[in-house]
Protein backbone atom coordinates (compact mmCIF):
# COMPACT_ATOMS: atom_id res chain seq x y z
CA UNK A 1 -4.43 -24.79 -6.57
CA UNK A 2 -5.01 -21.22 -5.87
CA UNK A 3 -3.31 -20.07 -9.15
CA UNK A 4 -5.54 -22.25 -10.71
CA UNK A 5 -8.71 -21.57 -9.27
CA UNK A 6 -8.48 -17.54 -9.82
CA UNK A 7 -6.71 -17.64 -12.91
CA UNK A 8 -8.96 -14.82 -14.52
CA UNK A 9 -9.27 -12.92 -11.89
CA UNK A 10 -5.46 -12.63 -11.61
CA UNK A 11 -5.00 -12.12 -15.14
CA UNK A 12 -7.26 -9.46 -15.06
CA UNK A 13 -5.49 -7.74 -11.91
CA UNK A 14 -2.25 -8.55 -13.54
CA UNK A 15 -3.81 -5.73 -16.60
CA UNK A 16 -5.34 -3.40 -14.05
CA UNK A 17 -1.86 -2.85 -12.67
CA UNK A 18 -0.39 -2.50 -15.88
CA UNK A 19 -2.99 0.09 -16.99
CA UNK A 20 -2.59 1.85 -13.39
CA UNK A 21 1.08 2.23 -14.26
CA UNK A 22 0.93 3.74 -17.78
CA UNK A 23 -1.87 6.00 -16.47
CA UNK A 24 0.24 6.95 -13.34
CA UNK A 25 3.35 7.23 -15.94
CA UNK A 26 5.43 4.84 -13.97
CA UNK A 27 5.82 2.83 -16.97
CA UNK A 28 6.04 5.10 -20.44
CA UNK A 29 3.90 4.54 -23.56
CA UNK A 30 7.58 3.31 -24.97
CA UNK A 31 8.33 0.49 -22.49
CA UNK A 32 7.56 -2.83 -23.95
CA UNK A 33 5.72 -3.21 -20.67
CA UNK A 34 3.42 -0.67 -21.64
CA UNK A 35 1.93 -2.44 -24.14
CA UNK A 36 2.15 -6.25 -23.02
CA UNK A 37 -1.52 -8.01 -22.29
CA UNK A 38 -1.44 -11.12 -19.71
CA UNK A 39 -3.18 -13.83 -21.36
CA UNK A 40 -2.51 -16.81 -18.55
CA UNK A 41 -0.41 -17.18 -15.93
CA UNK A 42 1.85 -20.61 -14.40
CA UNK A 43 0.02 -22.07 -11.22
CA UNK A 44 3.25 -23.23 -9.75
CA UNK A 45 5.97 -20.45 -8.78
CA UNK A 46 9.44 -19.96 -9.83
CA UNK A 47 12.19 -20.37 -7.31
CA UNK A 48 15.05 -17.93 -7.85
CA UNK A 49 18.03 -18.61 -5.78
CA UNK A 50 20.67 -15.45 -5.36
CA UNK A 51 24.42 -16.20 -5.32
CA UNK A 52 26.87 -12.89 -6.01
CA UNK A 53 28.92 -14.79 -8.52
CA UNK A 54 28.99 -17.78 -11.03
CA UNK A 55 31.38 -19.48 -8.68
CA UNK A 56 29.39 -19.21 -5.79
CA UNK A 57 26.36 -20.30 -8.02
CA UNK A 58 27.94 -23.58 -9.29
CA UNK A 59 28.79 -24.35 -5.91
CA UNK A 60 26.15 -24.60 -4.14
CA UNK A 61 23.38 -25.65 -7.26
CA UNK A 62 24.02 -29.32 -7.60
CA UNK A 63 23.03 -29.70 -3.47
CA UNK A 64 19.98 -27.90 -3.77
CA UNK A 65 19.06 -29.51 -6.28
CA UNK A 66 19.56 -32.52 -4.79
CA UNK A 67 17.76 -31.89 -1.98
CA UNK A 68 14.95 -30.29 -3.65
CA UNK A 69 11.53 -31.47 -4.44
CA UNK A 70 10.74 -29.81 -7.26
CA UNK A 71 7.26 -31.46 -8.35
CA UNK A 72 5.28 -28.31 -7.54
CA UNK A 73 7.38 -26.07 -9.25
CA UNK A 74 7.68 -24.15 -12.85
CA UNK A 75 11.47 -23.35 -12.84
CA UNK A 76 14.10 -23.20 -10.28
CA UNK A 77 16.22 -19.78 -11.37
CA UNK A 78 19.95 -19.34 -9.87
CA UNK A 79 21.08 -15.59 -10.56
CA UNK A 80 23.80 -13.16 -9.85
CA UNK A 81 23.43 -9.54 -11.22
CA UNK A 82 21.39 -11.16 -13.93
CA UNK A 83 17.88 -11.47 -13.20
CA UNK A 84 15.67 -12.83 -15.63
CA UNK A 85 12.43 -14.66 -14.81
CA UNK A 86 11.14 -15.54 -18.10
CA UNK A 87 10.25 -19.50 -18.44
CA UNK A 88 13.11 -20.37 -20.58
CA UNK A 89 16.09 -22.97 -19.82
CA UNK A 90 19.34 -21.22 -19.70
CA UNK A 91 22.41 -22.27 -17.61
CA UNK A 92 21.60 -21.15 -14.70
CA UNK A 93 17.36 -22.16 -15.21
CA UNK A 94 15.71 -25.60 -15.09
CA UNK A 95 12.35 -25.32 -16.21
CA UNK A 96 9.76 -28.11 -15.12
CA UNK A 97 6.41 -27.34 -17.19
């Protein structure tokens, strides 16, 4: 895989941007992002699905996940106003790593 092939040079691009952005002052010396360093990142991506509302959410979430082959990926994300990538399970997040 392509994630896994360039892992370090994505990681270090990943810290480039991050030291672009303090240095630019897009991000401030007080943001947690500010001081984060990427160690690794997940080869497979994260699908994140949009629905306005819980409702519309538990609606449609049982048929695509039954229709959905989710061997090549790290977490399959349903969200409203809430967005929140990290790789943890949560109601509305099935992780697969």
């Amino acid at each position: 895989m392509f994630a896994d092939k360039y892992q370090e040079d994505i990681v270090e691009a990943y810290n480039y941007v991050i030291l672009v952005k303090r240095t630019l002052k897009v991000i401030s010396e007080a943001s947690y992002l500010a001081s984060v360093e990427i160690q690794e990142v997940e080869p497979r991506p994260i699908l994140a699905i949009a629905g306005y509302d819980q409702d519309i959410i538990d609606a449609k979430k049982k048929k695509i996940i039954d229709n959905l082959d989710t061997s090549n990926l790290s977490g399959l994300y349903f969200f409203g106003t809430d967005v929140d990538l990290n790789l943890k399970s949560g109601k509305n997040k099935d992780i697969f790593i």
